[in-house]
Protein backbone atom coordinates (compact mmCIF):
# COMPACT_ATOMS: atom_id res chain seq x y z
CA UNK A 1 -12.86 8.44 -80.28
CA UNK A 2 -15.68 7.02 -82.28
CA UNK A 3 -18.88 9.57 -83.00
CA UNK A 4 -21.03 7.23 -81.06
CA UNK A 5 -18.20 7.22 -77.86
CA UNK A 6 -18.78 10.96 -77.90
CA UNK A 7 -22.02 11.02 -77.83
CA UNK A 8 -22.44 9.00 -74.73
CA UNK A 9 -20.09 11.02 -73.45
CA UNK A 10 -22.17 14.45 -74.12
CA UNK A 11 -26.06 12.14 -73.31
CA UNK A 12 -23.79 11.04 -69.56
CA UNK A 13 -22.72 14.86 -69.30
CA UNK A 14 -25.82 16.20 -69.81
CA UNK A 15 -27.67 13.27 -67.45
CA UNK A 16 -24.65 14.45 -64.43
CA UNK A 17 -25.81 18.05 -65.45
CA UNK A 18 -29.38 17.60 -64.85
CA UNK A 19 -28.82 15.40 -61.40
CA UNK A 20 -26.55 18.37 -60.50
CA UNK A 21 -29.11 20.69 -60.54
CA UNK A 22 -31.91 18.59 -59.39
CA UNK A 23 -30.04 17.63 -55.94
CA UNK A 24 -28.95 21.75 -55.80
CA UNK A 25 -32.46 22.49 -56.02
CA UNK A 26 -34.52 20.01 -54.20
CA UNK A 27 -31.82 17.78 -51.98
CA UNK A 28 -33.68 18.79 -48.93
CA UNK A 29 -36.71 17.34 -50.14
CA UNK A 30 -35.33 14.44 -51.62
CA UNK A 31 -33.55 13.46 -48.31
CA UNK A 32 -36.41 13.84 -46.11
CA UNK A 33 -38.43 11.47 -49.11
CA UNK A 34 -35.58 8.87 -48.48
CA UNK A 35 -35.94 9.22 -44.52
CA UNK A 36 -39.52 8.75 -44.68
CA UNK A 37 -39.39 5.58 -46.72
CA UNK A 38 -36.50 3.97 -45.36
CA UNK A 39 -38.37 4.28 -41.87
CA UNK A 40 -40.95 1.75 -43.15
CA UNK A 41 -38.35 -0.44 -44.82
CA UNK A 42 -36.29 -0.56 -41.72
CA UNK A 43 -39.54 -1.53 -39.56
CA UNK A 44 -40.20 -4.31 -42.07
CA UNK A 45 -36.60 -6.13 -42.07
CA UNK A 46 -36.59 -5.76 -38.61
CA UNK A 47 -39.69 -7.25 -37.98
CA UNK A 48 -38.50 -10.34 -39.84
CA UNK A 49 -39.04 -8.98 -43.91
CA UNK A 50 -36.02 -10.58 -44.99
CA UNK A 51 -36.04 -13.48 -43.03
CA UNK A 52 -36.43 -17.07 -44.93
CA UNK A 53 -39.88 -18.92 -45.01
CA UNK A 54 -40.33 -22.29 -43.35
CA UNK A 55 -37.69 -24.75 -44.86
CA UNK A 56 -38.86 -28.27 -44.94
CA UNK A 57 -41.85 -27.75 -42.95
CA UNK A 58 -39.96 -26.56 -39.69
CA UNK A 59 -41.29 -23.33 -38.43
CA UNK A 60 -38.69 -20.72 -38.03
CA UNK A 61 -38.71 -18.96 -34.69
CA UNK A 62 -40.12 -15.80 -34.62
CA UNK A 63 -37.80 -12.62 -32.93
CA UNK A 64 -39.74 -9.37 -32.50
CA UNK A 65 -37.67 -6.14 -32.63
CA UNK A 66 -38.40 -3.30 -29.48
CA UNK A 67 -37.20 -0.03 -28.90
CA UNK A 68 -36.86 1.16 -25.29
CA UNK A 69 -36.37 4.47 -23.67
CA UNK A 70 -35.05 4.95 -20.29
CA UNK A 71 -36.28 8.01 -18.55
CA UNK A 72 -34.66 8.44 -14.80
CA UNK A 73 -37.01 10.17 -12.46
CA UNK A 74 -35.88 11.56 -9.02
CA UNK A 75 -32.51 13.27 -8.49
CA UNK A 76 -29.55 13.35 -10.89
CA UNK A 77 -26.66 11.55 -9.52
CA UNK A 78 -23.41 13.68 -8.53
CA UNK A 79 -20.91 13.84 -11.63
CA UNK A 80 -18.05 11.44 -10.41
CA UNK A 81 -14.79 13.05 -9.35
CA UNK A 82 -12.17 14.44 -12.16
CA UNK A 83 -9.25 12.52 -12.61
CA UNK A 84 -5.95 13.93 -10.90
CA UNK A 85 -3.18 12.38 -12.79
CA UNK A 86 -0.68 13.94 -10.92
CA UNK A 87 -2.21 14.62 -7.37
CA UNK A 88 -0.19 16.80 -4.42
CA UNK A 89 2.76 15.27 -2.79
CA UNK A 90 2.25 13.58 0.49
CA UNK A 91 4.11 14.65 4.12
CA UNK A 92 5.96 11.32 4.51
CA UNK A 93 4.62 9.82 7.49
CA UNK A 94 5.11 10.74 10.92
CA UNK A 95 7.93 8.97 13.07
CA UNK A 96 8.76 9.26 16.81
CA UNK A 97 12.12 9.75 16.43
CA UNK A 98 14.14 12.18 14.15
CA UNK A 99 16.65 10.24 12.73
CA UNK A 100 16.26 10.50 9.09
């Protein structure tokens, strides 16, 4: 290897090193930075950020993005029954005679 090759190498070592121990230390707080600014940036594409200008003087049509909660209010509905895959046998069904 050339002198310069190696030190790349060492500068790229040391730059993993100090990542390394910047994401040990503080990774909690960098994710919840990330979370709170991607919030934002999703808001914005969704409301239409990314979306293309008017193109030869035709407006685009314009989509607004909701979010809905459903909460149920009253009773909670009865869990449906289990599956049986194999379920009791059956008496065959009744006959008036007894020939078999």
């Amino acid at each position: 290897m050339q002198p310069m090759q190696i030190k790349a190498l060492e500068l790229e070592q040391s730059v993993f090193k100090f990542l390394d121990g910047v994401i040990a230390d503080y990774g909690v707080y960098i994710f919840m930075g990330l979370v709170f600014l991607l919030i934002p940036f999703l808001a914005w594409v969704l409301s239409g950020g990314l979306r293309r200008k008017q193109l030869n003087g035709k407006p685009t049509p314009h989509v607004t993005a909701a979010i809905g909660v459903q909460i149920k209010i009253g009773r909670p509905t009865p869990p449906p029954e289990p599956f049986d895959p194999f379920p009791p046998l059956r008496d065959p069904p009744c006959c008036d005679h007894d020939d078999y």
